[in-house]
N, C-alpha and C. Protein backbone atom coordinates (compact mmCIF):
# COMPACT_ATOMS: atom_id res chain seq x y z
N UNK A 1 52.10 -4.05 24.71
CA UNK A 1 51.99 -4.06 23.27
C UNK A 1 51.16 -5.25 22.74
N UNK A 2 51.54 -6.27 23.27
CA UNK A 2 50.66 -7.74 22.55
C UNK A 2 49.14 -7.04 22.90
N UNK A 3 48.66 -6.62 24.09
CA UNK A 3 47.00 -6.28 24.21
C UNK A 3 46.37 -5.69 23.15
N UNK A 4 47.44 -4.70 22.39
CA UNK A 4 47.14 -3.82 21.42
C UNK A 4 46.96 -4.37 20.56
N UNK A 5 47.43 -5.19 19.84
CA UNK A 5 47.94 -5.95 18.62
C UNK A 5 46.69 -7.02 18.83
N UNK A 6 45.75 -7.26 19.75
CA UNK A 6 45.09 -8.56 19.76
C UNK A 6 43.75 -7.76 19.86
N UNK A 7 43.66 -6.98 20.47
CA UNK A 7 42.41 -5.73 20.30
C UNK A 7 42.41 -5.13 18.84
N UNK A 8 43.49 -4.69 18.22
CA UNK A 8 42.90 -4.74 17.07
C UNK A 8 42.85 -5.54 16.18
N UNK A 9 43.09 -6.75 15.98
CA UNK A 9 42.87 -8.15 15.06
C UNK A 9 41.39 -8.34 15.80
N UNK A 10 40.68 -8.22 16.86
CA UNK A 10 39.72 -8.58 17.00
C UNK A 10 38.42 -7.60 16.26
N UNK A 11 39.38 -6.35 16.15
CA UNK A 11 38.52 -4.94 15.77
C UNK A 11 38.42 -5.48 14.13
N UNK A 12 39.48 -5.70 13.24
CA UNK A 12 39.55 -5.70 12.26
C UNK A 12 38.71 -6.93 11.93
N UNK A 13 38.65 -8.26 12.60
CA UNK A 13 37.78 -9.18 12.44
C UNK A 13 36.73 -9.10 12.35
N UNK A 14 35.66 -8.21 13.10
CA UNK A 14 34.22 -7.54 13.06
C UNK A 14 34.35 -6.60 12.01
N UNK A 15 34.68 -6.09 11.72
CA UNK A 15 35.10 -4.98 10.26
C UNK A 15 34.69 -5.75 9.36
N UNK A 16 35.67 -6.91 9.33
CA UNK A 16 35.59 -7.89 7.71
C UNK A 16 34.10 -8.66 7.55
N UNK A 17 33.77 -9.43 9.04
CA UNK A 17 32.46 -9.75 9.28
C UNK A 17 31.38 -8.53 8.69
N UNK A 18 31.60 -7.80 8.91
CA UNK A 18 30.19 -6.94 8.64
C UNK A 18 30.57 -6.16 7.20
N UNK A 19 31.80 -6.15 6.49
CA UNK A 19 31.55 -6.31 5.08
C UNK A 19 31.21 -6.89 4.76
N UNK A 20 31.47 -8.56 4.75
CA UNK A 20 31.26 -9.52 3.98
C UNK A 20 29.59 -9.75 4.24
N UNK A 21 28.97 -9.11 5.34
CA UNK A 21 27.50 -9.34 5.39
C UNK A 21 27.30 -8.05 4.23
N UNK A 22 27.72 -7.14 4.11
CA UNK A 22 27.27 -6.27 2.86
C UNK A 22 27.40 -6.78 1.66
N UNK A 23 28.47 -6.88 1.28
CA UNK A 23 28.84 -7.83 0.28
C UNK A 23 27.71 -8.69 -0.64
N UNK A 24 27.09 -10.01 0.69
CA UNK A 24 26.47 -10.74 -0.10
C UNK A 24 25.27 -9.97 -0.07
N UNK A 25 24.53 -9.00 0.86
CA UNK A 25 23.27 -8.37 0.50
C UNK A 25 23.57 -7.95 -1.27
N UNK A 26 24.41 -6.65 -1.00
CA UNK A 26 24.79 -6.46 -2.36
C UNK A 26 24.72 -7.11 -3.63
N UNK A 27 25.61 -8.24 -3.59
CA UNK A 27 25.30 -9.47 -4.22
C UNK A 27 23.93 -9.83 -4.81
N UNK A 28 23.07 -9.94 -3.78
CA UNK A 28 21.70 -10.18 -3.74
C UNK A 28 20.81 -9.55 -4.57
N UNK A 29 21.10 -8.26 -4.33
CA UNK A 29 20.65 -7.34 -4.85
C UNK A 29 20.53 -7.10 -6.18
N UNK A 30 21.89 -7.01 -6.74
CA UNK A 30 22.34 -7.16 -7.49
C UNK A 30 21.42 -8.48 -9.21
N UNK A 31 21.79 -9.58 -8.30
CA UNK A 31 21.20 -10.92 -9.10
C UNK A 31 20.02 -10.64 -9.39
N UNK A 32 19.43 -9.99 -7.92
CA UNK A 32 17.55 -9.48 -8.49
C UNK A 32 17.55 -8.34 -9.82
N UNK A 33 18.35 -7.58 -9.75
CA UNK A 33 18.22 -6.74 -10.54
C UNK A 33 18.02 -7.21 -12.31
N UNK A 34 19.43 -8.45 -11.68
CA UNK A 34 20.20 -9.26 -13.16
C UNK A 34 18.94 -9.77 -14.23
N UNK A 35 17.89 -10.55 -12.87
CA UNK A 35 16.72 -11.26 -13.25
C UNK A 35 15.72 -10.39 -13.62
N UNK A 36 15.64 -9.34 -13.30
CA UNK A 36 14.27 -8.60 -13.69
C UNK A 36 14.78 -8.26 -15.17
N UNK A 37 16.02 -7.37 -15.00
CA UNK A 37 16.79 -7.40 -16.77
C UNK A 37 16.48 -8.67 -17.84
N UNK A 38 16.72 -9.41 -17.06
CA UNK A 38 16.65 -10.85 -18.31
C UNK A 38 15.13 -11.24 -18.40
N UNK A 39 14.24 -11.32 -17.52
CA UNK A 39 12.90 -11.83 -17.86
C UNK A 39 12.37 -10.40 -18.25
N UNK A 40 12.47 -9.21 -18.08
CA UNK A 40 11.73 -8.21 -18.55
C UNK A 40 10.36 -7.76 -17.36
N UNK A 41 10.58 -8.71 -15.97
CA UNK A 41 10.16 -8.41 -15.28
C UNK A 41 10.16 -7.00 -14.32
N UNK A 42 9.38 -6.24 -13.75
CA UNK A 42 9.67 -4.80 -12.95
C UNK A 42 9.21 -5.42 -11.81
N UNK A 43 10.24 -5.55 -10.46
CA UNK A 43 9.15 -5.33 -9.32
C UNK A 43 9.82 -4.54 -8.80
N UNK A 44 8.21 -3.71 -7.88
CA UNK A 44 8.52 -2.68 -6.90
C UNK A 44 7.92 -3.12 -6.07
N UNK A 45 8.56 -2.77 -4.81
CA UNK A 45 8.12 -3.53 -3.45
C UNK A 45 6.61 -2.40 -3.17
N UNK A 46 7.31 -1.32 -3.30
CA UNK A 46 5.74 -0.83 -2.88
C UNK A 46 5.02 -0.85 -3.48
N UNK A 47 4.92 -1.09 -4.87
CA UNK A 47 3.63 -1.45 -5.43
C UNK A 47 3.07 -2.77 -4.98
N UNK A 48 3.93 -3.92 -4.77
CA UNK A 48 2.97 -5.07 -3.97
C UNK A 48 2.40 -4.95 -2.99
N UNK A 49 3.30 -3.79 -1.86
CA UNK A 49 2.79 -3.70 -0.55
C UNK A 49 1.19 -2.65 -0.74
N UNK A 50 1.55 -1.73 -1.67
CA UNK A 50 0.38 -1.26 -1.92
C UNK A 50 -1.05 -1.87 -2.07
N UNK A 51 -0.80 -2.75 -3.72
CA UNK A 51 -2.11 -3.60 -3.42
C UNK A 51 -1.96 -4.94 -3.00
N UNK A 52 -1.49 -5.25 -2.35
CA UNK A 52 -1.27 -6.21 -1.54
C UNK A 52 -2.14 -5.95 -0.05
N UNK A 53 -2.08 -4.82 0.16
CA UNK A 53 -2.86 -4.49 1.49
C UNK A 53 -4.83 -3.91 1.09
N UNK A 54 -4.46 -3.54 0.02
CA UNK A 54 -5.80 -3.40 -0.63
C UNK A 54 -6.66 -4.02 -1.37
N UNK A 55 -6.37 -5.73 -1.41
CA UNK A 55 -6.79 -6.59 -2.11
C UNK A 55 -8.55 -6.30 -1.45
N UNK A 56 -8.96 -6.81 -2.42
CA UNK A 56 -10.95 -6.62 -2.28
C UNK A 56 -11.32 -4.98 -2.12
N UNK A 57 -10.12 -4.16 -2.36
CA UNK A 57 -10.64 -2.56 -2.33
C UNK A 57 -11.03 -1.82 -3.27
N UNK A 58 -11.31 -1.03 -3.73
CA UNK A 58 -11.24 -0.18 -5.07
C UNK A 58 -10.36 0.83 -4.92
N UNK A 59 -9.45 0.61 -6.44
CA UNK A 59 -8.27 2.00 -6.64
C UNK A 59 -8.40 2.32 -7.60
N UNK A 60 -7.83 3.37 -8.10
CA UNK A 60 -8.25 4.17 -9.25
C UNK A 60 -5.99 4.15 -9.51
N UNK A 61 -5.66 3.76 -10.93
CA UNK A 61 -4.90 3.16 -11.12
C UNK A 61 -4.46 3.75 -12.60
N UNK A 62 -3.64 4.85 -13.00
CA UNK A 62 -3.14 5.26 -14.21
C UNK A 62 -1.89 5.23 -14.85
N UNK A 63 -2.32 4.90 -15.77
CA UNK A 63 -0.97 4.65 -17.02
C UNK A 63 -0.75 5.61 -18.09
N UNK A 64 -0.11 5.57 -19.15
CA UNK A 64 0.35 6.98 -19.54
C UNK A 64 -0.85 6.74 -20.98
N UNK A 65 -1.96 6.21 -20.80
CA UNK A 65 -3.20 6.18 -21.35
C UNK A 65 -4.24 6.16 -21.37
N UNK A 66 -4.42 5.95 -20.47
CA UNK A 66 -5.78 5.44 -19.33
C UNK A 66 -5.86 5.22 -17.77
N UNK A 67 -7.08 5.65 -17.29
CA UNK A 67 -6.99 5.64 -15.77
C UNK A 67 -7.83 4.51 -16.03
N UNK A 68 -7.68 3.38 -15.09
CA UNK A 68 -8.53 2.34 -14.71
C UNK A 68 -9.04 2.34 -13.29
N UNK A 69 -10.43 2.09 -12.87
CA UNK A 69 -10.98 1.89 -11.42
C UNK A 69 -11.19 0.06 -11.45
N UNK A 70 -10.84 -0.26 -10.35
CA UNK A 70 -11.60 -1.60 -10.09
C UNK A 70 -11.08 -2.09 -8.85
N UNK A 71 -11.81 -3.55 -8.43
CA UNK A 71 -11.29 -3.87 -7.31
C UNK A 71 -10.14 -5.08 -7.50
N UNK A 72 -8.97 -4.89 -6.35
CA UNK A 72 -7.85 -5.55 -6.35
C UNK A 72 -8.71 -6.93 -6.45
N UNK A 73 -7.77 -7.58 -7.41
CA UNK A 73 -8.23 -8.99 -6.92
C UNK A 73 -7.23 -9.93 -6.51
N UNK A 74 -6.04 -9.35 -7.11
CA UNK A 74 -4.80 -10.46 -6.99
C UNK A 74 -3.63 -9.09 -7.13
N UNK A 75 -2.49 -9.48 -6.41
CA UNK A 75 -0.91 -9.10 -6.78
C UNK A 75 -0.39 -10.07 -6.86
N UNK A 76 0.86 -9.67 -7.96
CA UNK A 76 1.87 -10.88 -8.29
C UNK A 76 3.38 -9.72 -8.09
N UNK A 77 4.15 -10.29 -7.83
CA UNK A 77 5.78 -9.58 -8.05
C UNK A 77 6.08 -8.55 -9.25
N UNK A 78 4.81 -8.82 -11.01
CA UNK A 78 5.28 -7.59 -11.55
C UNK A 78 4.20 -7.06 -11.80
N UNK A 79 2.27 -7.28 -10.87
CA UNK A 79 1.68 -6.37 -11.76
C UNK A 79 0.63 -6.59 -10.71
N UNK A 80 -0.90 -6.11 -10.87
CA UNK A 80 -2.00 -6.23 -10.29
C UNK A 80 -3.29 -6.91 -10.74
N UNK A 81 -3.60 -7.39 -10.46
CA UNK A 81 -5.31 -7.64 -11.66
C UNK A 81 -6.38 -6.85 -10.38
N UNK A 82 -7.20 -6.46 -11.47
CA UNK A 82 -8.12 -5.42 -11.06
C UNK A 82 -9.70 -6.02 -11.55
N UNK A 83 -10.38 -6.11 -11.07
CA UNK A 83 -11.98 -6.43 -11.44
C UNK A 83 -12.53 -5.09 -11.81
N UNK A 84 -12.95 -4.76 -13.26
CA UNK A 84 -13.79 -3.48 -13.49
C UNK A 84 -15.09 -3.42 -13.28
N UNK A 85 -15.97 -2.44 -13.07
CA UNK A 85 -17.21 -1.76 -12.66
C UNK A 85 -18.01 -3.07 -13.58
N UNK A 86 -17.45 -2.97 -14.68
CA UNK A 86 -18.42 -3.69 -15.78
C UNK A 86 -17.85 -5.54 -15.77
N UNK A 87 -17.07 -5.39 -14.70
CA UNK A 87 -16.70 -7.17 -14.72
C UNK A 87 -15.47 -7.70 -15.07
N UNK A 88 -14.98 -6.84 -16.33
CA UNK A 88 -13.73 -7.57 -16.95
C UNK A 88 -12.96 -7.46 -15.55
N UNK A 89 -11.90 -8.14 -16.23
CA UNK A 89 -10.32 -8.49 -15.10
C UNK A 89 -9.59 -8.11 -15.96
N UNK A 90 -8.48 -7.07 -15.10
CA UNK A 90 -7.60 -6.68 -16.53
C UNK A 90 -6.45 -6.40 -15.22
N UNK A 91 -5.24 -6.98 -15.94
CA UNK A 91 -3.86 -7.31 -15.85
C UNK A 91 -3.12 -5.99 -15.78
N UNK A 92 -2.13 -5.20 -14.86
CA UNK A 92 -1.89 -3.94 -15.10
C UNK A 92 -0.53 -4.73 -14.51
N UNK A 93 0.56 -4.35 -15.98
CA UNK A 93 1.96 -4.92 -15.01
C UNK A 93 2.81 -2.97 -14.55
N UNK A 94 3.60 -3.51 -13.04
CA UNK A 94 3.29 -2.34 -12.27
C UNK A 94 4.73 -1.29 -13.70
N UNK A 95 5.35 -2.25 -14.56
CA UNK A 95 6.40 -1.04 -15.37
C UNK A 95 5.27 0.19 -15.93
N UNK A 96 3.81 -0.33 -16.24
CA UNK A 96 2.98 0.80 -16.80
C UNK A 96 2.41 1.72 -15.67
N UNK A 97 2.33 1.63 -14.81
CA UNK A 97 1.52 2.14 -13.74
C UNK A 97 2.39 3.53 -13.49
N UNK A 98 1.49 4.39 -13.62
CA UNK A 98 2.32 5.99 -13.47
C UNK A 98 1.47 6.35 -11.94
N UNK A 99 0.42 6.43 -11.71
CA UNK A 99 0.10 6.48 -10.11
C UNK A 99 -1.13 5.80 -9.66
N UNK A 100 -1.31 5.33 -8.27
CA UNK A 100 -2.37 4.83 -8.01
C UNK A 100 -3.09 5.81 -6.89
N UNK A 101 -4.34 5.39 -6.36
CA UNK A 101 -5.21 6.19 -5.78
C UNK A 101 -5.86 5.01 -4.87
């Protein structure tokens, strides 16, 4: 009987361990969410990873007004800047972005 009783306190010990690693992800998660709420910030991971991997490329980039072409020049956590055909640099934060190309 004691083997039993010590096999599972060891079972239940890894149990609690690997909630409490959910827990603080959760947590984590969570606070990011808290912060994007309070600054009015949006990030999406795949939109950084997107142009993040396409920096110096050309994408074609629409919002619920306009399609914009240009080349990546920069990503930040809520948006892209884009270099247009004609030069400007224009700021696209990713809450407007309905699809890219």
């Amino acid at each position: 009987m004691p083997m039993c009783f010590f096999t599972r306190a060891k079972k239940l010990t890894r149990q609690v361990e690997v909630l409490s690693l959910q827990t603080e992800l959760l947590t984590d998660r969570v606070q990011s969410l808290e912060n994007q709420l309070l600054t009015g910030l949006t990030i999406i991971p795949s939109f950084i990873d997107f142009f993040g991997n396409r920096t110096s490329q050309r994408v074609r980039v629409s919002t619920m007004f306009v399609t914009l072409e240009g080349i990546v020049i920069a990503t930040a956590d809520d948006g892209v800047q884009l270099r247009e055909p004609s030069g400007d640099l224009v700021l696209i934060p990713f809450s407007k972005i309905n699809s890219v190309h």
